[in-house]
Protein backbone atom coordinates (compact mmCIF):
# COMPACT_ATOMS: atom_id res chain seq x y z
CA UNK A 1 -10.50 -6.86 56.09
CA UNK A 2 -7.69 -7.92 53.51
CA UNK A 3 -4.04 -7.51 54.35
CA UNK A 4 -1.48 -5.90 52.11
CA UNK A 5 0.80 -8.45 50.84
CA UNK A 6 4.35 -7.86 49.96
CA UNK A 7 5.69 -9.68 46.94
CA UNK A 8 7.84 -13.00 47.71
CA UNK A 9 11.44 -13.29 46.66
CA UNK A 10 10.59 -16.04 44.71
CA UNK A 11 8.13 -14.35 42.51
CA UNK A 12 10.45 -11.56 41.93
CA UNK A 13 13.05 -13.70 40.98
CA UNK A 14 10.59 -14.98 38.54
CA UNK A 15 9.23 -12.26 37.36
CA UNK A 16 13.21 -10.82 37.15
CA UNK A 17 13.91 -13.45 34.57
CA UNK A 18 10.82 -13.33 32.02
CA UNK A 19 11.68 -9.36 31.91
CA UNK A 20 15.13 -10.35 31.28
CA UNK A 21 13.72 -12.87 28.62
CA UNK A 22 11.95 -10.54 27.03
CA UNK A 23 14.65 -8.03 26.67
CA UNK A 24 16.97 -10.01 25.35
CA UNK A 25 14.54 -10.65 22.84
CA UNK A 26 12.99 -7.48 21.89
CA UNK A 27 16.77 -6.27 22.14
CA UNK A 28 17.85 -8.48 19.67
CA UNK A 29 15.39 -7.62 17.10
CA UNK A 30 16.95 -4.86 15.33
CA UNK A 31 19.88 -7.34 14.80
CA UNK A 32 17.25 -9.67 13.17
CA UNK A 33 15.71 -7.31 11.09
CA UNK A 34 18.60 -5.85 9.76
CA UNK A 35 20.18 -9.32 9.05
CA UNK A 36 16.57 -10.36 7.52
CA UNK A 37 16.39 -7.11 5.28
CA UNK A 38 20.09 -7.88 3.92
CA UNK A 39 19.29 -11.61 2.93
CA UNK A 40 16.58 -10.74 0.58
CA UNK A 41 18.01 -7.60 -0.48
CA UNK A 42 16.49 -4.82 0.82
CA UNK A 43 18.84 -3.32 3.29
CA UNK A 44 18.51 -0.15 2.16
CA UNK A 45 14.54 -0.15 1.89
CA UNK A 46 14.89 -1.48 5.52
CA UNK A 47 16.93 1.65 6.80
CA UNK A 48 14.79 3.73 4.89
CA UNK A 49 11.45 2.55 6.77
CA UNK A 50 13.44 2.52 10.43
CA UNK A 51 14.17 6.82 9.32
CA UNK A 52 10.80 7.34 7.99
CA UNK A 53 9.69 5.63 11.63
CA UNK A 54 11.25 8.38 13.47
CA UNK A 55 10.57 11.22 10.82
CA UNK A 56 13.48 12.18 8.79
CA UNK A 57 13.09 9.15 6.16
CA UNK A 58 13.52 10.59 2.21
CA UNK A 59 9.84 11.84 1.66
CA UNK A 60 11.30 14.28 -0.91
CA UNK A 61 9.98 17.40 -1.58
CA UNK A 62 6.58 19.05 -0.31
CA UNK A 63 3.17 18.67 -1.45
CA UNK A 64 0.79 15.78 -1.32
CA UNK A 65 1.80 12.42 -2.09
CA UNK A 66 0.28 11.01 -5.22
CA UNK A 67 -2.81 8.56 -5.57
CA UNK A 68 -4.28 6.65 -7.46
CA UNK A 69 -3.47 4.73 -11.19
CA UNK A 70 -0.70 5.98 -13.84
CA UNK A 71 -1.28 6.83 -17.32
CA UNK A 72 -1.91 4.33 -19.81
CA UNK A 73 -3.77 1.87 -17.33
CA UNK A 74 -7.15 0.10 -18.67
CA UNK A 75 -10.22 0.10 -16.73
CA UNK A 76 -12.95 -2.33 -17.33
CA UNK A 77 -16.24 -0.33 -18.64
CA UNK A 78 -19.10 -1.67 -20.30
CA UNK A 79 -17.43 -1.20 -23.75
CA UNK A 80 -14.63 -3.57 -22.45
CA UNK A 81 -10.72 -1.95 -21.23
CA UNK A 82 -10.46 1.48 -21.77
CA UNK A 83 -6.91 3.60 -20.72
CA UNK A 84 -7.80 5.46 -17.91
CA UNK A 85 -6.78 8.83 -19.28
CA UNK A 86 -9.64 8.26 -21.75
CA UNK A 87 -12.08 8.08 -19.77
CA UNK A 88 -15.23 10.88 -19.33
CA UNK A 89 -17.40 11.67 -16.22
CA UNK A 90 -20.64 9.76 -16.81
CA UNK A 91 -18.74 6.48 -18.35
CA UNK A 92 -19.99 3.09 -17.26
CA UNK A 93 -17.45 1.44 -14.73
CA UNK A 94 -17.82 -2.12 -14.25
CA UNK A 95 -17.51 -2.54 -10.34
CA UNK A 96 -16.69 -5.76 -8.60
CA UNK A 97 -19.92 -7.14 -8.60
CA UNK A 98 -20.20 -6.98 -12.20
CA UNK A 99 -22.76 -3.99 -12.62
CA UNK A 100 -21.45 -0.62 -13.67
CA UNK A 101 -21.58 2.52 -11.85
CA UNK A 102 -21.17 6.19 -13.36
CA UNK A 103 -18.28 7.77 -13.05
CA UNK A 104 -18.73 11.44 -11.08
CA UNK A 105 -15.32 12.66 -11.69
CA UNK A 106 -11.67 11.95 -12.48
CA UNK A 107 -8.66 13.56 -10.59
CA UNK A 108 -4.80 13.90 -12.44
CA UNK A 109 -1.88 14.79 -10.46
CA UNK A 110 1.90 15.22 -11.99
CA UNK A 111 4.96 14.90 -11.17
CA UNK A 112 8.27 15.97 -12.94
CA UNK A 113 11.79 15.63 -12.56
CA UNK A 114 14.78 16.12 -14.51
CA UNK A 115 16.44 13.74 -16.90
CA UNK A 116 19.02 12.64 -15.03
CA UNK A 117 17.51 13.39 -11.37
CA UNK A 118 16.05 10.30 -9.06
CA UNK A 119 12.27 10.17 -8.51
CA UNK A 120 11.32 11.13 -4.93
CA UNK A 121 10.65 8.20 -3.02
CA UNK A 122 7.34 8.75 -1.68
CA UNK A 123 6.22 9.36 -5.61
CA UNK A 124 7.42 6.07 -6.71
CA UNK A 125 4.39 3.85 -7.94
CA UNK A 126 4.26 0.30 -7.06
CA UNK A 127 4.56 -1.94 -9.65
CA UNK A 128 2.33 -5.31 -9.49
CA UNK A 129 3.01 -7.53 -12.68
CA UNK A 130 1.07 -9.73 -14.53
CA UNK A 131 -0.61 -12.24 -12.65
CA UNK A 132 1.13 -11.44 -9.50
CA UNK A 133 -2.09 -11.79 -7.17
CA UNK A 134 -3.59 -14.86 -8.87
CA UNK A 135 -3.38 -16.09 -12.22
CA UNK A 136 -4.63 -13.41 -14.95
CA UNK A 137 -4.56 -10.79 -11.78
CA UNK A 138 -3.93 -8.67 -12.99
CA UNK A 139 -3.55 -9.19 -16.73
CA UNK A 140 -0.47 -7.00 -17.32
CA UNK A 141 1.48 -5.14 -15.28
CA UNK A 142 -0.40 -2.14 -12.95
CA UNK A 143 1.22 0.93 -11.79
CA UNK A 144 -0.45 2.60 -8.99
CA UNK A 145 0.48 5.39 -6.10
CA UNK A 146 2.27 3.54 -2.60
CA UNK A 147 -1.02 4.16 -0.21
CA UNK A 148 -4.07 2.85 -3.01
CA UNK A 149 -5.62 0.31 -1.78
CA UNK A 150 -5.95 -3.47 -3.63
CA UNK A 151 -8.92 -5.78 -3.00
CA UNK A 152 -8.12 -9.28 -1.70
CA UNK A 153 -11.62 -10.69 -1.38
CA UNK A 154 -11.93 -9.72 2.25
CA UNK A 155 -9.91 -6.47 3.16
CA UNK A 156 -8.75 -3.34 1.46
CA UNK A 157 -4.82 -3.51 1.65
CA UNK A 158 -2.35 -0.52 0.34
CA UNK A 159 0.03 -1.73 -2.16
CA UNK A 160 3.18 -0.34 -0.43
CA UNK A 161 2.90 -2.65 2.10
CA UNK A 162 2.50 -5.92 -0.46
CA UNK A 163 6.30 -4.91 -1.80
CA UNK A 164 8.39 -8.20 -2.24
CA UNK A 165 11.05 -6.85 -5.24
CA UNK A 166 9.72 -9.59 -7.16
CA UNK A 167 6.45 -9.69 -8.31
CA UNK A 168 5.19 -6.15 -6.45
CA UNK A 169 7.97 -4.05 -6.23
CA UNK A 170 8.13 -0.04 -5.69
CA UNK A 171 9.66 1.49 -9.33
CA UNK A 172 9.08 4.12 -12.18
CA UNK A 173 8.61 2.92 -15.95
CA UNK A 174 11.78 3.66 -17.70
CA UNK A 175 12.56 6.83 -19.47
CA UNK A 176 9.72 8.67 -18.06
CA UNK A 177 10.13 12.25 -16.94
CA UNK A 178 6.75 12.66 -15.52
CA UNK A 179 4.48 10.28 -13.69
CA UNK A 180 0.81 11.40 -14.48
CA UNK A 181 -1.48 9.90 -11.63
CA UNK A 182 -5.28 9.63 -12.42
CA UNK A 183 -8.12 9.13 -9.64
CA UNK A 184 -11.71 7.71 -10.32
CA UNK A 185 -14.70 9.05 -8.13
CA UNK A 186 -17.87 7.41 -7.58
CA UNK A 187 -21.14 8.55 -5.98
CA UNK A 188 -19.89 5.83 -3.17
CA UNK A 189 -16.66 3.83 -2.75
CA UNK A 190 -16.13 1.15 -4.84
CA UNK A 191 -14.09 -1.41 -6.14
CA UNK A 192 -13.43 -1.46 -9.66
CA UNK A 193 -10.79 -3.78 -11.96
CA UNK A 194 -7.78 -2.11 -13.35
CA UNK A 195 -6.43 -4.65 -15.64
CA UNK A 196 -8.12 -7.37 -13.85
CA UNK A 197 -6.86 -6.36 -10.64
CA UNK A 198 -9.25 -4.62 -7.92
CA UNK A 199 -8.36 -1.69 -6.66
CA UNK A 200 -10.62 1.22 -4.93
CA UNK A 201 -11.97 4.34 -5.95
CA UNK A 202 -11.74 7.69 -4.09
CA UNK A 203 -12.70 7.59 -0.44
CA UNK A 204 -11.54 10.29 0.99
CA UNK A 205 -13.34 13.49 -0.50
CA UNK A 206 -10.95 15.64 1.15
CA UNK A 207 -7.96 14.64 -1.68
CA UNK A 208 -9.34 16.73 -4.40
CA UNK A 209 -8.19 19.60 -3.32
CA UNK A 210 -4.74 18.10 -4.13
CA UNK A 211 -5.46 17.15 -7.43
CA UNK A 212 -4.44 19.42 -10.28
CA UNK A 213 -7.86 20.10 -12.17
CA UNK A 214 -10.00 20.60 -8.76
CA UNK A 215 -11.25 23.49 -10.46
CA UNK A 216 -12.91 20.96 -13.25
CA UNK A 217 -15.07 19.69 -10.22
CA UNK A 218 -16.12 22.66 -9.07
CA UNK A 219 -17.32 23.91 -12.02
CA UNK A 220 -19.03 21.08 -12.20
CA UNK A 221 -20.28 20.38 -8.15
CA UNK A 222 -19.29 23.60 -6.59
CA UNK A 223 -18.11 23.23 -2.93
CA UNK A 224 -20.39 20.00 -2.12
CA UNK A 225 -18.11 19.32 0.92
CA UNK A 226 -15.40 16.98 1.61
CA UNK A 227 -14.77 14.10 4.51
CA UNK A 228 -14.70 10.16 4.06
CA UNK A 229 -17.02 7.94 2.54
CA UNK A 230 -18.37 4.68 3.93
CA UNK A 231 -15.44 2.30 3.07
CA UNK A 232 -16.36 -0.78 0.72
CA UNK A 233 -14.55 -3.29 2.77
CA UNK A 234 -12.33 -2.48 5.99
CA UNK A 235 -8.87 -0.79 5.10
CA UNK A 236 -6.07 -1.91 6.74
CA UNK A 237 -3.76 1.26 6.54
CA UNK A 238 -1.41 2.11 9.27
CA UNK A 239 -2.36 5.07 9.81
CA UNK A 240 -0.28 6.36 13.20
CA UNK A 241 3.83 5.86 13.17
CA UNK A 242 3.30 3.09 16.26
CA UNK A 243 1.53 0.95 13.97
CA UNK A 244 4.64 0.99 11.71
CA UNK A 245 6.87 0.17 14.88
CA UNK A 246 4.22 -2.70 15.79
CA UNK A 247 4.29 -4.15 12.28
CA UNK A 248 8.42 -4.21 12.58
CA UNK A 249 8.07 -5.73 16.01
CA UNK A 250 5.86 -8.78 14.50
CA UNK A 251 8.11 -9.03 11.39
CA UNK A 252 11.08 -9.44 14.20
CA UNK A 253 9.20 -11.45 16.82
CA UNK A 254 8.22 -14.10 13.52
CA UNK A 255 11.31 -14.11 13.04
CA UNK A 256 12.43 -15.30 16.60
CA UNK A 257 9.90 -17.95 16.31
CA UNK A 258 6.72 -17.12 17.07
CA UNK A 259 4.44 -16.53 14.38
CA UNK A 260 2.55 -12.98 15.47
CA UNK A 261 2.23 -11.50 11.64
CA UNK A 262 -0.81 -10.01 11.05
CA UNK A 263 -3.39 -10.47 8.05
CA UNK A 264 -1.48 -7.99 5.78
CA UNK A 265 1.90 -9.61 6.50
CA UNK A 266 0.03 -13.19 5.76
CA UNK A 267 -0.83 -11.74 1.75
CA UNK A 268 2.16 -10.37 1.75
CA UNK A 269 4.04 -13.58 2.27
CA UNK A 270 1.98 -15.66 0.56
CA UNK A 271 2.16 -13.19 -2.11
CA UNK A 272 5.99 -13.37 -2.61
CA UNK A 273 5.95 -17.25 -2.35
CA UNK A 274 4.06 -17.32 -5.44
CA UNK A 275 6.12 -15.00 -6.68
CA UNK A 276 9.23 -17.40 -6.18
CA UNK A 277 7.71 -19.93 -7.06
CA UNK A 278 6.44 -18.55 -10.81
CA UNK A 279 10.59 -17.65 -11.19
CA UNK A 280 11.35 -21.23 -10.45
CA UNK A 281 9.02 -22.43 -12.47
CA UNK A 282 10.29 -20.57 -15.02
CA UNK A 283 13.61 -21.59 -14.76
CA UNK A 284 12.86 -25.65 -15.36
């Protein structure tokens, strides 16, 4: 028969200290991410991710956040780059194996504001510019909603979470009062090339009731249900508000030391060190 054994002194004492260790660290990590954010400029983007954490950040306005590519974007079809506003159901899309696939429908979603008003945050495209992911990728720049999803040979990553304010950075073109977004649907999710750069097509079937011309697609499909389709590669979306706090924690705890980022945070650095390093380069 075992005994019940009480914990020594000693191993409290131990134990006391690496809590106390680990406190002091995870304590000190707002300190380091603030100090962090203000070094490479983006204090304010910081404190705007810490509000949206706990739910009051800027969203702006109701309604469903945009998705998907801005006007005046070319995709690759068989008849070479075509804007994406041009395109028809039924053109060829060259997908990222190199074969084309038929294009079932195309979603558009505005937004407006006034001339002198500020764009609600959570509308803002991402801006990737030319050659920002690899050289020629993409060709020129690519505007595209916060939460679609670019292709890095192994994953599915959202573009908001690739910002660096240098070569990917979250901002509206210029004198622009409206921000039309444009979604491609295939029978299946794919990848396809947006001016050299691979992005996805619509996965989750549930999104066009959000898009302005739903009624296009159900003149043309009816009500042929909704839900998610099988993903081309895995996505790696936060999807809950603890996987935000985790991905702060690992920027902090790097910072302390220890390198815990994650494959997203990997791109993302490796994407802004190129990114640096083509504005060096540019400056000999």
């Amino acid at each position: 028969m075992g005994t019940d054994q009480k914990p020594s002194r000693r191993s409290f004492v131990r134990f006391s200290t690496i809590s106390a260790a680990r406190f002091a660290a995870l304590s000190s990590l707002p300190v380091v991410l603030a100090d962090k954010a203000q070094a490479s400029g983006r204090h304010s983007d910081f404190l705007s991710d810490c509000l949206e954490l706990i739910g009051i950040g800027p969203g702006g306005g109701g309604g469903p956040p945009p998705v998907c590519l801005l006007r005046g974007t070319r995709i690759q079809t068989q008849h070479g780059l075509v804007p994406i506003e041009s395109l028809r159901v039924g053109d060829e899309i060259v997908v990222l194996d190199g074969t084309t696939k038929p294009l079932k429908w195309i979603g558009r979603m505005s937004y407006r504001k006034e001339t002198m008003e500020r764009w609600a945050r959570r509308v803002v495209p991402v801006r990737i510019a030319p050659a920002a992911m690899a050289p020629d990728v993409p060709q020129r720049q690519v505007y595209l909603s916060q939460e679609h999803s670019v292709y890095d040979g192994q994953f599915l990553i959202p573009a908001n979470y690739l910002v660096n304010n240098h070569s990917i950075s979250r901002e509206a073109p210029v004198d622009i009062n409206q921000l039309d977004y444009f979604h491609l649907e295939f029978a299946d999710h794919q990848v396809f090339l947006a001016e050299g750069l691979p992005v996805e097509s619509l996965q989750d079937r549930d999104l066009r009731r959000n898009f302005d011309n739903f009624d296009e697609y159900r003149a043309l499909y009816g009500d042929d249900g909704g839900g998610w389709l099988q993903p081309f590669a895995p996505v790696l979306r936060r999807w809950r508000r603890s996987d935000k706090v985790v991905a702060l924690l690992r920027i902090g705890i790097t910072a302390l030391g220890v390198d815990v980022r994650d494959h997203v945070q990997r791109v993302a650095s490796k994407l802004k060190e190129r990114a640096l390093a083509l504005e060096h380069a540019d400056q000999i």
